[in-house]
Protein backbone atom coordinates (compact mmCIF):
# COMPACT_ATOMS: atom_id res chain seq x y z
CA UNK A 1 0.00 0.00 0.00
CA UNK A 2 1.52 3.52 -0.77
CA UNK A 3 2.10 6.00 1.48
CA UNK A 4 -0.52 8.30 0.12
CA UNK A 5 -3.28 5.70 0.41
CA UNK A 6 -2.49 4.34 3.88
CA UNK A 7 -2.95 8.22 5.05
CA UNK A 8 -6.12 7.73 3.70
CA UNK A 9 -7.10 5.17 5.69
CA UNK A 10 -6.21 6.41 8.69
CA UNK A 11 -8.19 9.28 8.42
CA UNK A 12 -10.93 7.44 7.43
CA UNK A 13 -10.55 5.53 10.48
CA UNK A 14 -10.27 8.42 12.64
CA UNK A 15 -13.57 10.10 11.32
CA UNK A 16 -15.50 6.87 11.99
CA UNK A 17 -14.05 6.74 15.38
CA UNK A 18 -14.82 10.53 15.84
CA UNK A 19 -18.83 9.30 14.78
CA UNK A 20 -19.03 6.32 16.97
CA UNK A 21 -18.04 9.10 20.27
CA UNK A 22 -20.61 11.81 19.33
CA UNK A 23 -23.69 11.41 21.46
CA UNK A 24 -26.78 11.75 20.32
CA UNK A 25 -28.49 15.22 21.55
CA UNK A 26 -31.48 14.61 23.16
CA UNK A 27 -34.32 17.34 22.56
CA UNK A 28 -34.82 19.90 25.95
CA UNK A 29 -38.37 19.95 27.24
CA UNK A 30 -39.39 23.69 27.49
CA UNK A 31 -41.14 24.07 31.71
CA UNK A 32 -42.80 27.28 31.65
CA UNK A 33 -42.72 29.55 34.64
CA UNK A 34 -46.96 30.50 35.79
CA UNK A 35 -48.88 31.78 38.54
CA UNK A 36 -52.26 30.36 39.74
CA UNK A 37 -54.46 30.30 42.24
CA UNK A 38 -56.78 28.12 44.05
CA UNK A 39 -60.00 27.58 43.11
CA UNK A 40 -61.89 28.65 46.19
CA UNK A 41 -59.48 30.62 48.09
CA UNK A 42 -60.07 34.14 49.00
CA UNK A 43 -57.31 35.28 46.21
CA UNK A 44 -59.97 33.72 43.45
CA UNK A 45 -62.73 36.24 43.66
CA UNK A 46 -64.93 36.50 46.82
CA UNK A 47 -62.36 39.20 48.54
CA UNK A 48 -60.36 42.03 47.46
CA UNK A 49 -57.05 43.19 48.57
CA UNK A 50 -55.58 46.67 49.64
CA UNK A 51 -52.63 48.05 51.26
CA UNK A 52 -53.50 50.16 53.88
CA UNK A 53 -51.58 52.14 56.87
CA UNK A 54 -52.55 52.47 60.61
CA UNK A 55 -53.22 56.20 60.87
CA UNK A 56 -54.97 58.08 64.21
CA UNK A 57 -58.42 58.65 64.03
CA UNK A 58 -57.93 62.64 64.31
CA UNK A 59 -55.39 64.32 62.41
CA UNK A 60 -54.41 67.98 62.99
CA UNK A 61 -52.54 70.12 60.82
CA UNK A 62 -50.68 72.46 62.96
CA UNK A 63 -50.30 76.28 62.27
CA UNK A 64 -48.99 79.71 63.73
CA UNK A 65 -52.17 82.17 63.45
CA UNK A 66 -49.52 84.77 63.04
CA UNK A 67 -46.99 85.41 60.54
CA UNK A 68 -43.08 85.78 61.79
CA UNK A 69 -39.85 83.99 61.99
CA UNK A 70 -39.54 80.85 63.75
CA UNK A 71 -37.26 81.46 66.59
CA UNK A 72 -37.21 77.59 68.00
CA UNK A 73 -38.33 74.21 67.90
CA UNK A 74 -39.20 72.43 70.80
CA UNK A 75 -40.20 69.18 69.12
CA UNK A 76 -39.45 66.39 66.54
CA UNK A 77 -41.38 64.15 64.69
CA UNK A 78 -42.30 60.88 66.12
CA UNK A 79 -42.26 62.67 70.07
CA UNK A 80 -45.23 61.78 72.35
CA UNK A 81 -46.86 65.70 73.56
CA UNK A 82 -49.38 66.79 75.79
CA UNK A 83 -52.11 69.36 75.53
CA UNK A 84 -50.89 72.65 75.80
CA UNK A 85 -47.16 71.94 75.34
CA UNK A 86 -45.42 74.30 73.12
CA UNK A 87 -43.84 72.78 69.67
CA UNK A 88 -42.29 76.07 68.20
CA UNK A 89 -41.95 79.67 68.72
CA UNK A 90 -41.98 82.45 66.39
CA UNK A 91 -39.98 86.29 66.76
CA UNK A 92 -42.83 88.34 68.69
CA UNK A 93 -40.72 91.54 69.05
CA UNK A 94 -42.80 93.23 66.26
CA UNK A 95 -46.07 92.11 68.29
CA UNK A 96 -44.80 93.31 71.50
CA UNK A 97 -43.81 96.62 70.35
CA UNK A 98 -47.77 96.78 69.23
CA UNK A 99 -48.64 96.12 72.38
CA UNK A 100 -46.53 98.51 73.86
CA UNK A 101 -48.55 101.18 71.65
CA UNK A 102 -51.73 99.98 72.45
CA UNK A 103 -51.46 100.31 75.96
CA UNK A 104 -50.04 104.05 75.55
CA UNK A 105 -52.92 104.48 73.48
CA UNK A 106 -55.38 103.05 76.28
CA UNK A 107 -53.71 105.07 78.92
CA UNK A 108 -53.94 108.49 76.59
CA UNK A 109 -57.99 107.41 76.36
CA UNK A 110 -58.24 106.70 79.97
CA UNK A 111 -56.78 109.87 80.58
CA UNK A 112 -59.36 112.01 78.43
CA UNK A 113 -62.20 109.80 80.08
CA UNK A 114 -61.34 111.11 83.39
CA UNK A 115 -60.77 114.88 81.82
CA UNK A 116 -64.35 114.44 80.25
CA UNK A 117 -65.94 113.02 83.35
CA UNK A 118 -64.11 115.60 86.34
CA UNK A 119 -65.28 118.60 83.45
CA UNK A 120 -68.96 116.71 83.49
CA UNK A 121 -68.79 116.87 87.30
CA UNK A 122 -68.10 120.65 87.64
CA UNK A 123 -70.78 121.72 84.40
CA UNK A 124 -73.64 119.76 86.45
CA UNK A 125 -72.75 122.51 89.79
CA UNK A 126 -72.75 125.35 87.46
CA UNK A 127 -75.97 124.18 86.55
CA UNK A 128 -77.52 124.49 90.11
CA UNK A 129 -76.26 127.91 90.42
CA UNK A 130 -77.49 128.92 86.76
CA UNK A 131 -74.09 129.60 85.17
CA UNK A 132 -74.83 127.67 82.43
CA UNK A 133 -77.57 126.23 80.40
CA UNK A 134 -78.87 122.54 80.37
CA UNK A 135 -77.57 122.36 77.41
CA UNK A 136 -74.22 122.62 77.52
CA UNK A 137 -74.42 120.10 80.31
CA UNK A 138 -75.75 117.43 77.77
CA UNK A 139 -73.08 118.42 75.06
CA UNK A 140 -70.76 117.63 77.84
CA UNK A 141 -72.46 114.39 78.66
CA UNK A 142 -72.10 113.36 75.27
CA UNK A 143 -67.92 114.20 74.81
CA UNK A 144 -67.99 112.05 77.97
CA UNK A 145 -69.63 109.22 76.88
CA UNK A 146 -67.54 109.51 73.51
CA UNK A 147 -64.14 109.58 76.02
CA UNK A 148 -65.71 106.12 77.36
CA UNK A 149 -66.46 105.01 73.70
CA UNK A 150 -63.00 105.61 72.97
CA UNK A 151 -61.58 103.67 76.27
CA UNK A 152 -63.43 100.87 75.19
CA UNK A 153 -61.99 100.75 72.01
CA UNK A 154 -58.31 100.98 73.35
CA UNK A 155 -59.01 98.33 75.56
CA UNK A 156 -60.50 95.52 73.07
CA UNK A 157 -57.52 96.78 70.39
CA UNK A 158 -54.59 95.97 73.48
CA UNK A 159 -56.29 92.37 74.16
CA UNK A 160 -56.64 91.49 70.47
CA UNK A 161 -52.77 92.91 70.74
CA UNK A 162 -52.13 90.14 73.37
CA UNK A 163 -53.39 87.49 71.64
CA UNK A 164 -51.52 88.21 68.75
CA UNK A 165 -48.34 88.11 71.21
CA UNK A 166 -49.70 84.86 72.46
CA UNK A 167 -50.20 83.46 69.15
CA UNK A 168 -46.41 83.37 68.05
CA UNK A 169 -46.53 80.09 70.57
CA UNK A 170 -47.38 76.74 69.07
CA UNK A 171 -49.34 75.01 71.21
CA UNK A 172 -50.53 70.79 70.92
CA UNK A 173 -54.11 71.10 70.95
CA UNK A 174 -54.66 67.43 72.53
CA UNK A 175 -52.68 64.59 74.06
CA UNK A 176 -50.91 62.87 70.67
CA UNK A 177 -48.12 62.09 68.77
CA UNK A 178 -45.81 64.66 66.52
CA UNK A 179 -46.31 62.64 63.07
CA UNK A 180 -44.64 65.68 61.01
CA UNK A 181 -42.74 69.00 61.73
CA UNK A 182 -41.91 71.45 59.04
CA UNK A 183 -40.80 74.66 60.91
CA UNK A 184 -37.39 75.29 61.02
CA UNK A 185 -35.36 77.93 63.35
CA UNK A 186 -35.21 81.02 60.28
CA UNK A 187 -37.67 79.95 58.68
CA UNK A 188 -40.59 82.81 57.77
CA UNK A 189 -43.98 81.54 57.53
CA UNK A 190 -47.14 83.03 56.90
CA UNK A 191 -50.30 82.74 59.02
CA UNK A 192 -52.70 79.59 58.58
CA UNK A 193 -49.32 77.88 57.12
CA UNK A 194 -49.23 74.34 58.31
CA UNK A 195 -45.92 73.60 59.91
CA UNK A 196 -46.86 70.04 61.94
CA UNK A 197 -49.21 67.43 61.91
CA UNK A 198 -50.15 65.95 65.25
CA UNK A 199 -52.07 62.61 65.74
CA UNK A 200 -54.16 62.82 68.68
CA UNK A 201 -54.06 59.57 71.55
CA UNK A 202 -57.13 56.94 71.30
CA UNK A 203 -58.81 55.41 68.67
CA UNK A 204 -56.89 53.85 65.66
CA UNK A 205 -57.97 53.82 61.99
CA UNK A 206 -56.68 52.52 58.57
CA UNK A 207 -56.25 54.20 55.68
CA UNK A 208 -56.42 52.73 52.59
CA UNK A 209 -57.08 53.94 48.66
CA UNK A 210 -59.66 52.41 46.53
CA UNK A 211 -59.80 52.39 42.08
CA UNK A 212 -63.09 53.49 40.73
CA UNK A 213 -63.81 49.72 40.31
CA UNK A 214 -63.74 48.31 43.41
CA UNK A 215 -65.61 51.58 44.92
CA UNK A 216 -69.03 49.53 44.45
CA UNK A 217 -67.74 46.17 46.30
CA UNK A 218 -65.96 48.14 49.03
CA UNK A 219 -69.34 50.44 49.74
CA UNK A 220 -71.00 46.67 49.50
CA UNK A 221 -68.93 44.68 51.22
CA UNK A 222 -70.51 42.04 54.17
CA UNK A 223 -66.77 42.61 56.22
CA UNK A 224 -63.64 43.67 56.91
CA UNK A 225 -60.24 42.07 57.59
CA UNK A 226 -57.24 44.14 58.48
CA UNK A 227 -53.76 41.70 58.67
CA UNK A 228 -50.71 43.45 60.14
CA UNK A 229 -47.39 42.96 58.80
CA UNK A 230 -45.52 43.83 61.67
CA UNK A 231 -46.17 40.60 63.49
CA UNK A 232 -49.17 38.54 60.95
CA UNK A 233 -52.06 39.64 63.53
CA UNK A 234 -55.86 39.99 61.65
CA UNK A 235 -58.22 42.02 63.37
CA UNK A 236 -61.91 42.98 61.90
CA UNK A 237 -62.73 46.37 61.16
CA UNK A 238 -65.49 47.93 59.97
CA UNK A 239 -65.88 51.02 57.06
CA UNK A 240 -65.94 54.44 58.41
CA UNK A 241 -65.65 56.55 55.36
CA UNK A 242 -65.36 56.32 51.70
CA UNK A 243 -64.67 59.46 49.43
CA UNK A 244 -67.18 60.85 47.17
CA UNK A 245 -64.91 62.02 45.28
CA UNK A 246 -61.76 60.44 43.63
CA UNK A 247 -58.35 62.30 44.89
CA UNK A 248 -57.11 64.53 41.86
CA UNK A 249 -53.52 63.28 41.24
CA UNK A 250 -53.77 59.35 41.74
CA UNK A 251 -57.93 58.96 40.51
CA UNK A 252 -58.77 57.01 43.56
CA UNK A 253 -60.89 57.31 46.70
CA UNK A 254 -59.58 57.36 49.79
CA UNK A 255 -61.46 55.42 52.66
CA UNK A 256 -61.08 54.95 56.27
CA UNK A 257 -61.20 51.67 58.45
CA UNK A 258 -61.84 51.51 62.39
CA UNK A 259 -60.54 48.63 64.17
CA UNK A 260 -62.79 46.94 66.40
CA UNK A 261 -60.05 46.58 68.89
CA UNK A 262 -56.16 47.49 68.96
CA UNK A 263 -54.08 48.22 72.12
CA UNK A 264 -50.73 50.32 72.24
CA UNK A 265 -48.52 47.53 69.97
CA UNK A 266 -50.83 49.22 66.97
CA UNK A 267 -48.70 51.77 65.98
CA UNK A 268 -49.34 54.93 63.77
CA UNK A 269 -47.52 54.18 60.46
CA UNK A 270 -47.40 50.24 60.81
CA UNK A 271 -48.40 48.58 57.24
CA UNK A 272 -51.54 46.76 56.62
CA UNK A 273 -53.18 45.10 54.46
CA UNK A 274 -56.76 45.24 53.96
CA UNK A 275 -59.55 42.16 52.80
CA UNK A 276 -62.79 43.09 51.99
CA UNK A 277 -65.33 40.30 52.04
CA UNK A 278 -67.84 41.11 48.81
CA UNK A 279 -71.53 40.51 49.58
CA UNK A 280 -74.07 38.76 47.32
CA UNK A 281 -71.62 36.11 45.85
CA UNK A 282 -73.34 32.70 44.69
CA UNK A 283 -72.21 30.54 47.40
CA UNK A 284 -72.23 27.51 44.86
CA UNK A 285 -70.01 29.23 42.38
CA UNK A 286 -66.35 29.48 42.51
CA UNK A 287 -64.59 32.56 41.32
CA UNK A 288 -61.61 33.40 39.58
CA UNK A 289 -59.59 35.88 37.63
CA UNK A 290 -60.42 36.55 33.97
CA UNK A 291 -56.66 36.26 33.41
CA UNK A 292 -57.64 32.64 33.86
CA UNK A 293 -60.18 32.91 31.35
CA UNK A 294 -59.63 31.31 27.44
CA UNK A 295 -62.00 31.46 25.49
CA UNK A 296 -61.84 29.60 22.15
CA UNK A 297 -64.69 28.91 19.47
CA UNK A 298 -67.53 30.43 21.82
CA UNK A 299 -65.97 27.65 24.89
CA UNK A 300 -64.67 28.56 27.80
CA UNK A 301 -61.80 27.33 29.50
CA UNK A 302 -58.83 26.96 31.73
CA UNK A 303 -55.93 25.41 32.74
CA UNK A 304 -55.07 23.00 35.66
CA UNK A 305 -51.96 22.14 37.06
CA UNK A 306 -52.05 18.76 38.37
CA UNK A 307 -49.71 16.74 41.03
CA UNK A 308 -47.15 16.53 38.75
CA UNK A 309 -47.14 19.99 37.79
CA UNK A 310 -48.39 19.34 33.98
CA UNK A 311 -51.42 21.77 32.97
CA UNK A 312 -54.31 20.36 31.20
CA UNK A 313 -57.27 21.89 29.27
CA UNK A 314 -60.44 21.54 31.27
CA UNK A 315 -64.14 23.20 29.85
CA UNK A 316 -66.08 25.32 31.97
CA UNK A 317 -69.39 27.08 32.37
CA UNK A 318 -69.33 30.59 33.47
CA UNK A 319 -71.48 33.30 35.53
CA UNK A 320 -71.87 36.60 36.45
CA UNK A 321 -68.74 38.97 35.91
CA UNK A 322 -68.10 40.86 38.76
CA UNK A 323 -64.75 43.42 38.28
CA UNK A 324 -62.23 41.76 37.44
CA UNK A 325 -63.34 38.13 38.69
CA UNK A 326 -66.14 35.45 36.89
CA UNK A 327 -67.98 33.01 38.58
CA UNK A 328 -67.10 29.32 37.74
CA UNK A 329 -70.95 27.66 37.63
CA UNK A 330 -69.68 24.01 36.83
CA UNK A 331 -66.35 22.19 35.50
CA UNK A 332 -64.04 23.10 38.44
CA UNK A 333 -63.80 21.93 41.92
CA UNK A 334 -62.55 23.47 45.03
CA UNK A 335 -58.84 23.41 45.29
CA UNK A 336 -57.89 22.49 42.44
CA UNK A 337 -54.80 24.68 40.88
CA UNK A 338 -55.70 27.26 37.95
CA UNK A 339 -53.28 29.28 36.17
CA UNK A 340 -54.00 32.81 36.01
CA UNK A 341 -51.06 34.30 33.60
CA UNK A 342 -50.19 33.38 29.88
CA UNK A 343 -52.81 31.23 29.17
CA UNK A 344 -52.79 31.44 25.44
CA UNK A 345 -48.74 30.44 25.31
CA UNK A 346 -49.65 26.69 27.30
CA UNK A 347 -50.23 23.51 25.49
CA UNK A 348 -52.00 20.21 26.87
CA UNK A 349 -49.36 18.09 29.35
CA UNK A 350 -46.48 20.69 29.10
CA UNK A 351 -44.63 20.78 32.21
CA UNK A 352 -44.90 23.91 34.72
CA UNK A 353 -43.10 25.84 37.41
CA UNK A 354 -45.15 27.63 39.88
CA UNK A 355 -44.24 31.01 41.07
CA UNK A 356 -44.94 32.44 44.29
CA UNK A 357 -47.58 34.00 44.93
């Protein structure tokens, strides 16, 4: 065998051997990631859920009455305060200096009164010795009760002076908790200008915001559940107020929740979240998303994810919409698994991975 041909070979019998390795590649089944829900559970229909906050039933938005410059603080946010303590002060020179000038003027009034009155005194015993006329006794009488007129008016303008002294003090109008503070030592504010919010001591609410659809099923619904983060507590509560109108900037309604009972481990700001149990549901009928929904050829279906997490086609009859939810008449039983998300993209027996819900 030549050279030329015997390199040949052995290439030939390299290749082969090169074949005879190579495994054959073995086709990678696709599991697609879904979320579901239970048929029957709250999450399928017969509740709604909203994140709320534990707020104080009264809220008051703190202000100076007076304009000025804020001379101090006396209190942060998040300190306890008691009625009548003071949270900030403002410069009251300007307000004292009126008050100096309304007592000068009071004292100048005072001072005529007395003129007006001793004058008065003397024209009434001219009068019984028939110096004068009667007349000029009453035109006396009158520039005396003008004098008093006058006093008067001094005295109302120095209180109303006072007060404006007084109000460059912020008082706490009840027993509470400093939720917000604004004013700021140099800071110039202007009168009615809120500078702190205080949340008075007692009673406990939650504050939640509803969408346009779910006002209807919130104003409707048979109960309340409120579950606290902080430590997985769930304590009923019942509606207190619901907007009439929808708040400009995020288009929803803001509505209030008292808590049938709380003690001091409620505190203002903790996170909530908020169940609503909706009235008038079928009792027979289970509920779930229209995500779940798909509809093909005037059917209805959905998928189910069985025990070994493989999703199958199943027919259904439907009911009454309600929001964002349908009621499941017949086809589906209690606890079984439906997917929710990307129904369209499944096929019979493909293999799924459940995400958390």
């Amino acid at each position: 065998m030549t050279p030329h041909y015997r390199t040949l070979a052995l290439a030939s019998l390299t290749l082969l051997a090169l074949a005879g390795c190579k495994q054959e590649v073995q086709p990678v089944e696709e599991i697609r990631p879904v979320r579901y829900v239970v048929a029957g559970s709250d999450a399928a229909g017969d509740s709604r859920l909203f994140s709320g906050e534990i707020r104080a039933r009264h809220e008051s938005q703190l202000a100076f009455r007076v304009a000025g410059k804020v001379l101090e603080r006396r209190v942060n946010a998040g300190d306890s305060v008691k009625k009548g303590q003071l949270l900030a002060v403002l410069d009251g020179s300007d307000y004292q200096l009126d008050t100096s000038a309304k007592l000068a003027q009071l004292a100048a009034a005072q001072a005529d009164q007395a003129q007006q009155e001793a004058d008065l005194k003397r024209y009434r015993e001219l009068l019984t010795q028939n110096f004068i006329s009667a007349a000029q006794v009453e035109r006396q009488q009158t520039t005396v009760n003008a004098a008093r007129a006058k006093s008067q008016q001094a005295q109302a303008a120095l209180v109303a002076s006072r007060n404006q002294g007084n109000y460059t003090a912020l008082l706490a109008d009840s027993d509470g908790v400093i939720s917000s503070i604004s004013a700021e030592p140099g800071m110039v504010v202007s009168a009615g200008q809120a500078v702190a919010r205080l949340a008075a001591s007692g009673e406990r609410e939650v504050a939640f915001q509803v969408p346009e659809n779910a006002v209807a099923a919130v104003r409707g619904a048979s109960g309340f559940k409120v579950k606290l983060w902080a430590d997985g507590r769930e304590l009923d509560a019942r509606l207190r107020e619901l907007a009439a109108d929808a708040d400009s900037a995020t288009r929803t309604y803001a509505a209030r929740l008292t808590l049938n009972r709380s003690d001091d481990s409620v505190r203002l700001g903790m996170t909530a979240s908020v169940r609503a149990q909706l009235a008038g549901h079928d009792g027979s009928a289970l509920r779930l998303p229209l995500a779940a929904m798909l509809d093909t050829q005037g059917k209805h279906y959905v998928w189910v994810i069985n025990a070994q997490s493989k999703v199958g086609r199943k027919a259904v009859e439907v009911g009454a919409i309600d929001g964002s939810s349908i009621a499941i008449t017949r086809g589906l039983s209690a606890g079984e698994k439906v997917v929710t998300a990307g129904v369209h993209l499944l096929r019979d027996g493909q293999r799924v991975s459940l995400l958390q819900q």
